[in-house]
PDB file of N, CA and C in Angstrom:
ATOM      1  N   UNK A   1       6.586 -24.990  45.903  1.00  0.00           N
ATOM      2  CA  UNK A   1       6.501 -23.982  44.868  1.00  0.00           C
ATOM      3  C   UNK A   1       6.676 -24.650  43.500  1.00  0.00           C
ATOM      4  N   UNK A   2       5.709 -24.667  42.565  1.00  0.00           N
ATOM      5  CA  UNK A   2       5.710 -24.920  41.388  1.00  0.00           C
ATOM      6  C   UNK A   2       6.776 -24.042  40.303  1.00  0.00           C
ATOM      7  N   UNK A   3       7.822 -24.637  39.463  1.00  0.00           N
ATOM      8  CA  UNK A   3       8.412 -23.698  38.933  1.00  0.00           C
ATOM      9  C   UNK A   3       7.610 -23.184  37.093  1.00  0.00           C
ATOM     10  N   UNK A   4       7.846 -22.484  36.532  1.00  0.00           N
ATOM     11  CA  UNK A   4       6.825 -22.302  35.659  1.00  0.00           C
ATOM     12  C   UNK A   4       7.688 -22.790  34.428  1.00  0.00           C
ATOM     13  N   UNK A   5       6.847 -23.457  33.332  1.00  0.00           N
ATOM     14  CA  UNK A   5       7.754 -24.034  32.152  1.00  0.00           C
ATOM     15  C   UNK A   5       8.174 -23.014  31.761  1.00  0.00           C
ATOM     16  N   UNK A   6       8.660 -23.913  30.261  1.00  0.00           N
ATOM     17  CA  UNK A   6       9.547 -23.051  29.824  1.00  0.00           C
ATOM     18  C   UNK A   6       8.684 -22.094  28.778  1.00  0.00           C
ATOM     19  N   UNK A   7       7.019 -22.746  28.135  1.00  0.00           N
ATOM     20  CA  UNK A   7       6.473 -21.332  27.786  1.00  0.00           C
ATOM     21  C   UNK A   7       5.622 -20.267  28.525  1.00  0.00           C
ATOM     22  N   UNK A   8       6.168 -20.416  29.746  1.00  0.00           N
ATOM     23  CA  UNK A   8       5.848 -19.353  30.482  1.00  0.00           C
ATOM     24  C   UNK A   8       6.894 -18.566  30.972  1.00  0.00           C
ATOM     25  N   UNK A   9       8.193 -19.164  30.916  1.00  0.00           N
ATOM     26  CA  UNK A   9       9.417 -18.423  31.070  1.00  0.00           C
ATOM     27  C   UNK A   9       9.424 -17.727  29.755  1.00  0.00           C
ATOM     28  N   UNK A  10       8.967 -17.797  28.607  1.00  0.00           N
ATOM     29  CA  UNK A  10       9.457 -16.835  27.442  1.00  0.00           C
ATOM     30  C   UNK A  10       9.032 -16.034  27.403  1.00  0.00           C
ATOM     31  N   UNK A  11       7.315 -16.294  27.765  1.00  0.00           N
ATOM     32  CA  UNK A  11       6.286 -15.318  28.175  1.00  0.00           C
ATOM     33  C   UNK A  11       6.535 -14.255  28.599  1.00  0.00           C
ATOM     34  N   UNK A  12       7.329 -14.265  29.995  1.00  0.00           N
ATOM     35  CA  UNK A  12       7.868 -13.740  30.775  1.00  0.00           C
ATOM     36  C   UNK A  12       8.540 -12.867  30.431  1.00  0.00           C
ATOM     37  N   UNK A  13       9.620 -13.409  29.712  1.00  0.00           N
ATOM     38  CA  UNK A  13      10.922 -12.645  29.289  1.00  0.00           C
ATOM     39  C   UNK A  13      10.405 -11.655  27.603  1.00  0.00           C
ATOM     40  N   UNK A  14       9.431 -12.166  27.169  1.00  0.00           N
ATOM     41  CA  UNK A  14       9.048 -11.120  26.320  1.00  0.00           C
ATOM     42  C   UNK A  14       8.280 -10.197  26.694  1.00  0.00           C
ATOM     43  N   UNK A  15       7.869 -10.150  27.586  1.00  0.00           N
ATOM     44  CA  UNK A  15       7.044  -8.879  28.829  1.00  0.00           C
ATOM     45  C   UNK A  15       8.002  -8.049  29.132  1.00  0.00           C
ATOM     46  N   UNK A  16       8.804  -8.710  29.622  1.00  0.00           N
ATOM     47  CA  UNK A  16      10.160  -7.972  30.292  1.00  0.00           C
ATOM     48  C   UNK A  16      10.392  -6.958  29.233  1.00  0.00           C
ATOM     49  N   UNK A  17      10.716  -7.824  28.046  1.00  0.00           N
ATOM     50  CA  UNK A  17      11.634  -6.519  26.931  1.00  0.00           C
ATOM     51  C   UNK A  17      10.503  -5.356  26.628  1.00  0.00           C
ATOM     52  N   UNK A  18       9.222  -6.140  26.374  1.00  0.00           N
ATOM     53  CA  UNK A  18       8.564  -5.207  25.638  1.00  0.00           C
ATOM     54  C   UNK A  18       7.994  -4.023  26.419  1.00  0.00           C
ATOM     55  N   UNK A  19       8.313  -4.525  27.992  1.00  0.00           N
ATOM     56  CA  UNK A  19       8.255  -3.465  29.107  1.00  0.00           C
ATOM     57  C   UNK A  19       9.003  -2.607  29.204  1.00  0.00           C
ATOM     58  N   UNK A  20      10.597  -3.143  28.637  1.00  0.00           N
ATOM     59  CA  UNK A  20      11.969  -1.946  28.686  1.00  0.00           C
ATOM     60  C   UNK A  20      11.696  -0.591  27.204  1.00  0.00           C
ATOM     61  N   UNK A  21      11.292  -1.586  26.635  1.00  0.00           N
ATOM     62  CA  UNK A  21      10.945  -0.524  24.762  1.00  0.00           C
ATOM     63  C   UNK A  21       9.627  -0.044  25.067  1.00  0.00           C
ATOM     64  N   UNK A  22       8.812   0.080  25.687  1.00  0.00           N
ATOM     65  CA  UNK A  22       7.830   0.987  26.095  1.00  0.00           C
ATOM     66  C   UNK A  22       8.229   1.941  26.905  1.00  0.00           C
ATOM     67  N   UNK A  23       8.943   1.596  27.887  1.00  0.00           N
ATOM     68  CA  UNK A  23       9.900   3.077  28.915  1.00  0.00           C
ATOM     69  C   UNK A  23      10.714   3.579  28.054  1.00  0.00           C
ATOM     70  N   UNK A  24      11.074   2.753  27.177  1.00  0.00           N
ATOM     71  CA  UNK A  24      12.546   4.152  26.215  1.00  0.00           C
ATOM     72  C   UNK A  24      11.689   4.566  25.251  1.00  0.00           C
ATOM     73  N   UNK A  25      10.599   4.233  24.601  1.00  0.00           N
ATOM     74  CA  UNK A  25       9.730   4.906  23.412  1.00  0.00           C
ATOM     75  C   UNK A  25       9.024   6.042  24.052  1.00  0.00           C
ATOM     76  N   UNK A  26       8.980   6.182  25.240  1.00  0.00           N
ATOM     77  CA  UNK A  26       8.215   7.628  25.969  1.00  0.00           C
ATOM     78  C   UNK A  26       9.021   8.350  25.471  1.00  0.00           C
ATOM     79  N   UNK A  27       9.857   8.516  25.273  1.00  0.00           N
ATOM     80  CA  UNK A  27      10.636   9.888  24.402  1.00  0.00           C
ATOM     81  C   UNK A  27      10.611   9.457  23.164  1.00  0.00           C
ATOM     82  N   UNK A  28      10.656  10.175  21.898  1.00  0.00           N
ATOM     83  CA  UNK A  28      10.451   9.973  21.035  1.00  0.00           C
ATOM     84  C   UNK A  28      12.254   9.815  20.518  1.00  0.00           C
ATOM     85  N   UNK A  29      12.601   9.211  19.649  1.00  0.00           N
ATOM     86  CA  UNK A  29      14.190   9.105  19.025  1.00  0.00           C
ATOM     87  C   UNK A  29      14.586   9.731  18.974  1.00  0.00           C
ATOM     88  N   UNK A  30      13.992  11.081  18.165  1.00  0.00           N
ATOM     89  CA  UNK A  30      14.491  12.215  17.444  1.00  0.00           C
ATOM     90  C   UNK A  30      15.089  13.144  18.987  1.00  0.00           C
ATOM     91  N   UNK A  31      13.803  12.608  19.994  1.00  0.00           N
ATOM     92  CA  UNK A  31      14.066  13.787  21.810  1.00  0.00           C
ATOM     93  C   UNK A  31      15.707  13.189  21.818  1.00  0.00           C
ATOM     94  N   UNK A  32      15.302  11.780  22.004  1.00  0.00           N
ATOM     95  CA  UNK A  32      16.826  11.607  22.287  1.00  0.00           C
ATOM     96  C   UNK A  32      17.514  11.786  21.809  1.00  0.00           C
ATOM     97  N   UNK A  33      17.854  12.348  20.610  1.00  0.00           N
ATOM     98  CA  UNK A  33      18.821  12.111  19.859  1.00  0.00           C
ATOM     99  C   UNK A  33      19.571  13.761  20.152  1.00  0.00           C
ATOM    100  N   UNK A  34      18.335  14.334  19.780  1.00  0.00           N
ATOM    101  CA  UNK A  34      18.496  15.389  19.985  1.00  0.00           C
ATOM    102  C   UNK A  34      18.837  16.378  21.551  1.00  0.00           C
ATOM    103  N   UNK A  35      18.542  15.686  22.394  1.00  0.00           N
ATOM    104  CA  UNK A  35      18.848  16.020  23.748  1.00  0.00           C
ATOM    105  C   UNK A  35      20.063  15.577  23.999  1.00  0.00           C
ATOM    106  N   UNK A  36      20.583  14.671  23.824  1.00  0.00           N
ATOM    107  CA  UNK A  36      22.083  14.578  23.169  1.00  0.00           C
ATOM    108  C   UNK A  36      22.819  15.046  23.167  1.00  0.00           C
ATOM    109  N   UNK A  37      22.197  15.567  21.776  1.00  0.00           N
ATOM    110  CA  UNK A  37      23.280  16.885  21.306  1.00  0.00           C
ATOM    111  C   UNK A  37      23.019  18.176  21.710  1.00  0.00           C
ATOM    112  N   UNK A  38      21.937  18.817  22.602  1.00  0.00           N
ATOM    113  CA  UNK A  38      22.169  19.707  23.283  1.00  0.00           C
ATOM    114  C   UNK A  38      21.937  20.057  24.553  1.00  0.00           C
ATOM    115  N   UNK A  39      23.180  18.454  25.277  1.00  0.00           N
ATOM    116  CA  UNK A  39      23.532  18.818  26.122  1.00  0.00           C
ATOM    117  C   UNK A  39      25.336  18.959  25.982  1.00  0.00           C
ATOM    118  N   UNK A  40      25.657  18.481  24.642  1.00  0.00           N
ATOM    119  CA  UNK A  40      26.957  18.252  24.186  1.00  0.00           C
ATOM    120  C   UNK A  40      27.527  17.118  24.843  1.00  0.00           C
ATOM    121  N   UNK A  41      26.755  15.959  24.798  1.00  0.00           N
ATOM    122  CA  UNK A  41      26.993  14.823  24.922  1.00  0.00           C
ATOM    123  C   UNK A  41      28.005  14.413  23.740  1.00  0.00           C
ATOM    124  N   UNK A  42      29.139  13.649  24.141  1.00  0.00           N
ATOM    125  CA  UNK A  42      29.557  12.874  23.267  1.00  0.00           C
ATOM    126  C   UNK A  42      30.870  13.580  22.837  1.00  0.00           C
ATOM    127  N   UNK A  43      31.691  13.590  21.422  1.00  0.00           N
ATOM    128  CA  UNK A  43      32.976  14.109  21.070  1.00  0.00           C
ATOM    129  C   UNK A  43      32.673  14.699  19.909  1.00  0.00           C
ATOM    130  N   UNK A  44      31.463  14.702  19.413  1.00  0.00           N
ATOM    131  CA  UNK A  44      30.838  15.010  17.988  1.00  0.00           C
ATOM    132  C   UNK A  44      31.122  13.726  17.128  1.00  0.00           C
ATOM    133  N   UNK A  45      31.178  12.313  17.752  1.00  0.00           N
ATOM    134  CA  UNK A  45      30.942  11.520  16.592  1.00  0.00           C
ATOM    135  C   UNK A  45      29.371  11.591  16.928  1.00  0.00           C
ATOM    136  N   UNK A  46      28.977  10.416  15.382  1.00  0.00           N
ATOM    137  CA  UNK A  46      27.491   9.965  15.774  1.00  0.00           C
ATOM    138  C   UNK A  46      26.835   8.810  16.473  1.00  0.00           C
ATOM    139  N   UNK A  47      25.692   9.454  17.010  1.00  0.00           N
ATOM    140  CA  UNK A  47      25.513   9.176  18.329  1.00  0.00           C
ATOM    141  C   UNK A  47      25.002   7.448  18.440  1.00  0.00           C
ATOM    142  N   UNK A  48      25.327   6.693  19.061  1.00  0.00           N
ATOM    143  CA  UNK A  48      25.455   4.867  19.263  1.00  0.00           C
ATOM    144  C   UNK A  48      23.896   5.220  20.261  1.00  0.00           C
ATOM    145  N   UNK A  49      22.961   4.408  18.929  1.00  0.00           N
ATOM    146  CA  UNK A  49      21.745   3.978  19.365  1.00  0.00           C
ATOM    147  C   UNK A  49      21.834   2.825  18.695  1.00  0.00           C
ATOM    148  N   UNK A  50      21.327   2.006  19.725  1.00  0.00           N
ATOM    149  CA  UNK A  50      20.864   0.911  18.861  1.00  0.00           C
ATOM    150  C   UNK A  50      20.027   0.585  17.658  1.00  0.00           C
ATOM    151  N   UNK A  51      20.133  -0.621  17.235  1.00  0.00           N
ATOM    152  CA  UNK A  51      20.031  -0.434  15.929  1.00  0.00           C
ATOM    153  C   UNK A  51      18.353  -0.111  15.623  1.00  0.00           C
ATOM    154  N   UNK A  52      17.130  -0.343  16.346  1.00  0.00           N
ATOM    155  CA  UNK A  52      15.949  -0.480  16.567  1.00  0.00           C
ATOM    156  C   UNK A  52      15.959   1.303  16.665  1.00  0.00           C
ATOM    157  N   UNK A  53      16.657   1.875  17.804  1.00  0.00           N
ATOM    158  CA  UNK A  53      16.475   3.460  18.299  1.00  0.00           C
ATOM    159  C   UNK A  53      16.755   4.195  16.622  1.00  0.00           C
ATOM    160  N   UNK A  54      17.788   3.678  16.058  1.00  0.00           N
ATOM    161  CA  UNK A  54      18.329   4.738  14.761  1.00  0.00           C
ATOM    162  C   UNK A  54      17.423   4.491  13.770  1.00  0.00           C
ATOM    163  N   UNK A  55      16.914   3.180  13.836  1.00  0.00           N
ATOM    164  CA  UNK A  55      15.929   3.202  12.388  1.00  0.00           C
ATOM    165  C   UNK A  55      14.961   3.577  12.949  1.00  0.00           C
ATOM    166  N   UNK A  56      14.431   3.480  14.384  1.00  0.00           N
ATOM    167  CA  UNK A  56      12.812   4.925  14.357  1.00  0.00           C
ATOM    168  C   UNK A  56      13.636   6.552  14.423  1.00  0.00           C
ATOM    169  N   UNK A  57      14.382   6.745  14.446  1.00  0.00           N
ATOM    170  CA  UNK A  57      14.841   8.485  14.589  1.00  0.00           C
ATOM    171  C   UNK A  57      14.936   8.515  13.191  1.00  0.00           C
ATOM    172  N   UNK A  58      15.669   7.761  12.309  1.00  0.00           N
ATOM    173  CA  UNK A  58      15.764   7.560  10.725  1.00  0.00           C
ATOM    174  C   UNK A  58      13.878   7.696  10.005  1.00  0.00           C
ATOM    175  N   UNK A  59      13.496   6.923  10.655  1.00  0.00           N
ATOM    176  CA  UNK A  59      11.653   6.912   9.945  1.00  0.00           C
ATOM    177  C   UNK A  59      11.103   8.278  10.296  1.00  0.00           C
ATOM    178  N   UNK A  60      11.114   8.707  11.847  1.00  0.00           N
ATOM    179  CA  UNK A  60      10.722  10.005  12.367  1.00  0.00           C
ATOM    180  C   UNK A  60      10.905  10.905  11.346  1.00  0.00           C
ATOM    181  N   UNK A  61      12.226  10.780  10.889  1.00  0.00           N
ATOM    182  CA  UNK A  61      12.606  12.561  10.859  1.00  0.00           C
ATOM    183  C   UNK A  61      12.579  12.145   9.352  1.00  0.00           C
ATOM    184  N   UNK A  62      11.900  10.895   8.492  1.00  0.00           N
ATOM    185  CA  UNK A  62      11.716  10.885   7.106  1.00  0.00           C
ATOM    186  C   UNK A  62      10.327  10.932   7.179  1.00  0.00           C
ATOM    187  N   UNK A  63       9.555  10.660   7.809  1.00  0.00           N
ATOM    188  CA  UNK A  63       8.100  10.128   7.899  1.00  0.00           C
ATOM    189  C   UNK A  63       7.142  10.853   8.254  1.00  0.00           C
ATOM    190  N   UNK A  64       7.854  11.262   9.737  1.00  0.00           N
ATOM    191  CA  UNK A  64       7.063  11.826  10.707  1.00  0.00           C
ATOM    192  C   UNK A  64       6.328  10.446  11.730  1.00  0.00           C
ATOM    193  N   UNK A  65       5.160  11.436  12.571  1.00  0.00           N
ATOM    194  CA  UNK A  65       4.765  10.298  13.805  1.00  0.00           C
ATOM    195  C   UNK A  65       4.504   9.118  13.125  1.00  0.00           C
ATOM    196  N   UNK A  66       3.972   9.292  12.053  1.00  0.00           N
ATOM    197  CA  UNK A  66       3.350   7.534  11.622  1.00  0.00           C
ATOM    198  C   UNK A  66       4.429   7.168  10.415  1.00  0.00           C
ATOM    199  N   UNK A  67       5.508   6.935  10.633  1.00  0.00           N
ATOM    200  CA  UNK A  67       6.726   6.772   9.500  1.00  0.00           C
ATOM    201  C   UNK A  67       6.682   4.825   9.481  1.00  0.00           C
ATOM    202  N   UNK A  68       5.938   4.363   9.975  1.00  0.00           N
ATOM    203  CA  UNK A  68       6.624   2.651  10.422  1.00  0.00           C
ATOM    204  C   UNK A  68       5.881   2.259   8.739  1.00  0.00           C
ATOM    205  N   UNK A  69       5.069   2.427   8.538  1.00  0.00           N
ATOM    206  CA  UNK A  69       4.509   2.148   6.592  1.00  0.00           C
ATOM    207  C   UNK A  69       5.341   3.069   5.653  1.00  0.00           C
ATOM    208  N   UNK A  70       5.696   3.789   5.802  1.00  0.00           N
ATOM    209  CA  UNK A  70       6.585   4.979   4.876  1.00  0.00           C
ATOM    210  C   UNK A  70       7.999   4.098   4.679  1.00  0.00           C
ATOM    211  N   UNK A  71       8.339   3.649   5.713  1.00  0.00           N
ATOM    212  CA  UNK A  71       9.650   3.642   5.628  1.00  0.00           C
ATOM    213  C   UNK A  71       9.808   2.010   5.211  1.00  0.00           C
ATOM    214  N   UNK A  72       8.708   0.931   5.863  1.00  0.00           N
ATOM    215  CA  UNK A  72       8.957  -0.246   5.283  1.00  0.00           C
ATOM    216  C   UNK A  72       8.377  -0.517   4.195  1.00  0.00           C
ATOM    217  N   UNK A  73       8.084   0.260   3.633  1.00  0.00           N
ATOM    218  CA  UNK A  73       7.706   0.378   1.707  1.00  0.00           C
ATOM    219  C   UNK A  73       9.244   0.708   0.983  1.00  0.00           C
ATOM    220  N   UNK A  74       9.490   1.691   1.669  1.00  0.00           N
ATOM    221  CA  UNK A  74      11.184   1.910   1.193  1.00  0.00           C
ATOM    222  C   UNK A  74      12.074   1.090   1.159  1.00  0.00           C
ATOM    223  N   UNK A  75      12.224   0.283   2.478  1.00  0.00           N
ATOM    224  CA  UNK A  75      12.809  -0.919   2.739  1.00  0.00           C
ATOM    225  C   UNK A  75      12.670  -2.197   2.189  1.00  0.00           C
ATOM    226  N   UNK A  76      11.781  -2.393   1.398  1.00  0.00           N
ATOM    227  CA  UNK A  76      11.059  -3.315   0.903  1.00  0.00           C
ATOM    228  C   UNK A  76      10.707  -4.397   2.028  1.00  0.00           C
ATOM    229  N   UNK A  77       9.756  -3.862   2.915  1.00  0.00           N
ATOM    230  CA  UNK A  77       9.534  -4.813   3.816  1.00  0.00           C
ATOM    231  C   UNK A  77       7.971  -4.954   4.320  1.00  0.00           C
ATOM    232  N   UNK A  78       7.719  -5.780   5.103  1.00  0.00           N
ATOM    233  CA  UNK A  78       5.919  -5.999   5.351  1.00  0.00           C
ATOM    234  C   UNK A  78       6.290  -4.373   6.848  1.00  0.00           C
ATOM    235  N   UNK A  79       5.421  -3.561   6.222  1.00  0.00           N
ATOM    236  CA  UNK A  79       4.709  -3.054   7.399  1.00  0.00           C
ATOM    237  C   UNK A  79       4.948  -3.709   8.574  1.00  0.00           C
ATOM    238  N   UNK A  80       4.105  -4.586   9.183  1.00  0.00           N
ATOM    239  CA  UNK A  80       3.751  -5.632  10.033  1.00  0.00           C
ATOM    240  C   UNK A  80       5.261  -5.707  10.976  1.00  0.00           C
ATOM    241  N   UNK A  81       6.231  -5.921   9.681  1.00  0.00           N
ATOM    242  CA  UNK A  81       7.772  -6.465  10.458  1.00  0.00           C
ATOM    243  C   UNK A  81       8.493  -5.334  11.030  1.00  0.00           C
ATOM    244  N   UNK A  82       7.971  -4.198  10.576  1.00  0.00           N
ATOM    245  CA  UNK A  82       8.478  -2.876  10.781  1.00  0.00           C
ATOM    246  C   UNK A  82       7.725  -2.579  12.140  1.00  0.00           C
ATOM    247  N   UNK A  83       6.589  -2.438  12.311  1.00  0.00           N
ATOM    248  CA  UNK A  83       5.837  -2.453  13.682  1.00  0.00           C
ATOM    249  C   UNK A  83       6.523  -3.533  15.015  1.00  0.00           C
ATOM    250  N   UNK A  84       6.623  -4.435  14.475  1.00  0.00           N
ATOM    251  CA  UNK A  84       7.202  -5.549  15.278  1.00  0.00           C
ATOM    252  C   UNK A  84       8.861  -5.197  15.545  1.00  0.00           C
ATOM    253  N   UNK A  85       9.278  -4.895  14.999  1.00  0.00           N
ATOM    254  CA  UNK A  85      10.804  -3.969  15.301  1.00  0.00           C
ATOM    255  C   UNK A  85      10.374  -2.776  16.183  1.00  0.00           C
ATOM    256  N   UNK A  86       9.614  -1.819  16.426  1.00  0.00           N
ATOM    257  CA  UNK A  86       9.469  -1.322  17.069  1.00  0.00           C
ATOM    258  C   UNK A  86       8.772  -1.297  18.304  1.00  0.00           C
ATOM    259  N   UNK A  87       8.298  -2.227  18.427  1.00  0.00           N
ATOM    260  CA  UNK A  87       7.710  -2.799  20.278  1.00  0.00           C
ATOM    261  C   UNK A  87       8.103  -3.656  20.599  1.00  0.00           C
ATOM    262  N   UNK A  88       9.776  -4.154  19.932  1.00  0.00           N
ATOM    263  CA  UNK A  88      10.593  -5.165  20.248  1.00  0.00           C
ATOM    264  C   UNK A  88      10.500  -5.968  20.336  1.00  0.00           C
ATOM    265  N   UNK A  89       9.536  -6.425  19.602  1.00  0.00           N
ATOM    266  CA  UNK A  89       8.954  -8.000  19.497  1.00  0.00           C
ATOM    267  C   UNK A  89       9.783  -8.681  18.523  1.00  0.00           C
ATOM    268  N   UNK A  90      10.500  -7.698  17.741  1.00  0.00           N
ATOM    269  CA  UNK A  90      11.697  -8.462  16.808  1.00  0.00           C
ATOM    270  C   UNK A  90      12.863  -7.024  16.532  1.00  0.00           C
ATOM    271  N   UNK A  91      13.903  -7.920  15.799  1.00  0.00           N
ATOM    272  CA  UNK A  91      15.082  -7.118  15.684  1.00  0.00           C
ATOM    273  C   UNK A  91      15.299  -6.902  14.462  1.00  0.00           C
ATOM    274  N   UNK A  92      15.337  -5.522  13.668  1.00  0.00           N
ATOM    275  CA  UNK A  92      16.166  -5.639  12.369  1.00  0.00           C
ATOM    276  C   UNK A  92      17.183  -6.047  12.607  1.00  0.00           C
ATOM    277  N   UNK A  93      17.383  -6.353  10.732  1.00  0.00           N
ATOM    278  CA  UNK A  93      18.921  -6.251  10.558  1.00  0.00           C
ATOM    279  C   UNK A  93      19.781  -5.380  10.177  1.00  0.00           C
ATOM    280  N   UNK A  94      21.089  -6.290  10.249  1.00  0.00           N
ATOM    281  CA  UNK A  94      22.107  -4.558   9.795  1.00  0.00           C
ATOM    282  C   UNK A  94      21.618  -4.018   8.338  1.00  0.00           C
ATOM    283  N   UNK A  95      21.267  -5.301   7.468  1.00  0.00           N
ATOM    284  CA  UNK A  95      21.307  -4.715   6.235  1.00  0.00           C
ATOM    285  C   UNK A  95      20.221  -3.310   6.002  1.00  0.00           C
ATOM    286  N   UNK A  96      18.939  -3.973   6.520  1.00  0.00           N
ATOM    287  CA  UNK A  96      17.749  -3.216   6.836  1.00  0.00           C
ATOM    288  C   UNK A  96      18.200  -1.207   7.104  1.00  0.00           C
ATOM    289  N   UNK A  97      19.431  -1.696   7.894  1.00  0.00           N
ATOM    290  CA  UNK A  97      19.542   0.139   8.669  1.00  0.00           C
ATOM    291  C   UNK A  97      20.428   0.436   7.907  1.00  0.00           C
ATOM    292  N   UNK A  98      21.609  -0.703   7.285  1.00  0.00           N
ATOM    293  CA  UNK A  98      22.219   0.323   6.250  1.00  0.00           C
ATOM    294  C   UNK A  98      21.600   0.870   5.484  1.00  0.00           C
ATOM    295  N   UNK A  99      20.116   0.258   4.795  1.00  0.00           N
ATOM    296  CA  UNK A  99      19.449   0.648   3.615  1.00  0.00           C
ATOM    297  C   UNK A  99      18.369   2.203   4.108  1.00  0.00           C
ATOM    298  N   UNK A 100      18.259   1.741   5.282  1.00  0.00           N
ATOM    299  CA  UNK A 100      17.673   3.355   5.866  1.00  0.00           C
ATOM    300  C   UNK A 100      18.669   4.331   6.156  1.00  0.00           C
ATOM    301  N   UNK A 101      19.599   4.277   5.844  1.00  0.00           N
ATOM    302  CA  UNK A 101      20.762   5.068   6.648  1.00  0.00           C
ATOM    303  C   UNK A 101      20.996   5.778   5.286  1.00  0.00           C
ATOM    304  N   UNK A 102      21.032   4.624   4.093  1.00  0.00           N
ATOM    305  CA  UNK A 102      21.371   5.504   2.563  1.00  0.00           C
ATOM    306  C   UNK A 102      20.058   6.177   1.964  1.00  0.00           C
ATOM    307  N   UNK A 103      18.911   5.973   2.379  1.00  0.00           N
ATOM    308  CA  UNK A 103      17.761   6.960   2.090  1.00  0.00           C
ATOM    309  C   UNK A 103      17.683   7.751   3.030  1.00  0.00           C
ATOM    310  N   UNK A 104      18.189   7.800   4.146  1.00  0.00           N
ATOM    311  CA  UNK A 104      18.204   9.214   4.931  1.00  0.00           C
ATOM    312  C   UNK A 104      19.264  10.056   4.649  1.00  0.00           C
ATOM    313  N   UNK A 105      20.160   9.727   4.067  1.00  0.00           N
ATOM    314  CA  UNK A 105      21.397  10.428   3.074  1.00  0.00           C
ATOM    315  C   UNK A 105      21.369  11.375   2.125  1.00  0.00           C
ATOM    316  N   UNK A 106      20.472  10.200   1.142  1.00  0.00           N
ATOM    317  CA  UNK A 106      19.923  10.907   0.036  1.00  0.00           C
ATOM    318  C   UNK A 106      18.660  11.485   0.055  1.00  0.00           C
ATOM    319  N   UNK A 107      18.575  11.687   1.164  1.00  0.00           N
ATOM    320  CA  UNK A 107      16.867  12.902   0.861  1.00  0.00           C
ATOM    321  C   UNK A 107      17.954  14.048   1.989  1.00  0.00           C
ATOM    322  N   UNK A 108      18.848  13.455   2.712  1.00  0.00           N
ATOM    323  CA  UNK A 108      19.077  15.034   3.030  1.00  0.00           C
ATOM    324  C   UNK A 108      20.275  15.649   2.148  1.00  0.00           C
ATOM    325  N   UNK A 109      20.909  14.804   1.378  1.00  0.00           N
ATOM    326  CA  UNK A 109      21.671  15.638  -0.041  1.00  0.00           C
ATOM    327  C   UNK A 109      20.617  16.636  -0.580  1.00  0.00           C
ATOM    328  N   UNK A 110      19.391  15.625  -1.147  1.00  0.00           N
ATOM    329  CA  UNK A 110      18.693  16.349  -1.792  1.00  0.00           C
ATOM    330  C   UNK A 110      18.081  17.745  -1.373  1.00  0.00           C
ATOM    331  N   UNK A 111      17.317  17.415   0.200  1.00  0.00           N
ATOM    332  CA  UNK A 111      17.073  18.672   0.880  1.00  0.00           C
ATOM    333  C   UNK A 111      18.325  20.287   1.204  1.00  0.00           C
ATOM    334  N   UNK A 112      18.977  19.748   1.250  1.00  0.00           N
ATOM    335  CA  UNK A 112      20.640  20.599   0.895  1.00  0.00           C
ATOM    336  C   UNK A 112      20.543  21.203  -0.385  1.00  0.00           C
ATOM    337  N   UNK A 113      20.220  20.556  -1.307  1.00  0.00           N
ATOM    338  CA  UNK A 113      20.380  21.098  -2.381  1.00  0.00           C
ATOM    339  C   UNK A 113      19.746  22.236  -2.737  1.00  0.00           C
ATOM    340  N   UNK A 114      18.313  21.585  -2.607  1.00  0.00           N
ATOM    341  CA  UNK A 114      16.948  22.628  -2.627  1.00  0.00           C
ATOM    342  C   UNK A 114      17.046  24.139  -1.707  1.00  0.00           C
ATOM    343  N   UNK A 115      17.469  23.817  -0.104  1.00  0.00           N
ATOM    344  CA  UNK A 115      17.742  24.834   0.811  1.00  0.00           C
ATOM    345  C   UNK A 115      18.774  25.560   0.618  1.00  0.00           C
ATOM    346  N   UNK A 116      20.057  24.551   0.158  1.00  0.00           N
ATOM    347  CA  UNK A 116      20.970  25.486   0.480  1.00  0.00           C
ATOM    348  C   UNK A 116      21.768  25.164   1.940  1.00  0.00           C
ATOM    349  N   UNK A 117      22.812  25.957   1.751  1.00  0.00           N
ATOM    350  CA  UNK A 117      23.843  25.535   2.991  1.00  0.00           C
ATOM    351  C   UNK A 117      23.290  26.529   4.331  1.00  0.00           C
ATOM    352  N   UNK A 118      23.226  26.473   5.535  1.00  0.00           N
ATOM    353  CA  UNK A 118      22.803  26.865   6.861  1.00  0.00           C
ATOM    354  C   UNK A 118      23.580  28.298   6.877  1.00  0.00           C
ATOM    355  N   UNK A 119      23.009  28.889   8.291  1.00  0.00           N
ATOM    356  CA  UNK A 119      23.359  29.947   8.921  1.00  0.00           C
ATOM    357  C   UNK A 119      25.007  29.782   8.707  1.00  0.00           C
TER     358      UNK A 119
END
């Protein structure tokens, strides 16, 4: 039995992942996030997605379906790297999601403002 190098072992192992982030992207972030919370998952903190899952539920629910250009214009980032974060071909960084985390802040201050406080 021939064993396979080592760029066919990476090969490999980047199949693997990009096989696991294609089974968890069948639901969309926002499903999960939201299925979540109504099943009353959790203690009411907020909910531990990884860092890839929170910045697409963060783009979703700023963007909508095609948020991956919306949001890495915001970010100041290539498109391209933003796509590639999302079929796990690469990883943001923290800084990246803090900076989506404070524009998803401030557009829902702002949306608050405009609406108004809930039921």
């Amino acid at each position: 039995m021939i064993s396979p190098n080592a760029s066919e072992r990476r090969a490999e192992a980047l199949e693997r992942r990009l096989a696991r982030v294609r089974a968890d992207e069948k639901k969309s972030a926002i499903e999960t996030v939201m299925a979540r919370r109504d099943r009353n998952e959790g203690n009411g903190a907020l909910p531990e997605l990884s860092i890839t899952a929170e910045i697409s539920a963060i783009g979703e629910l700023l963007y909508g379906d095609r948020w991956t250009t919306g949001l890495a214009l915001d970010l100041g980032v290539n498109p391209r790297e933003v796509r590639r974060w999302k079929s796990g071909a690469d990883q943001p960084e923290e800084r990246d999601l803090r900076v989506a985390r404070s524009i998803a802040r401030r557009r829902a201050k702002a949306i608050l403002h405009l609406v108004g406080p809930g039921d």
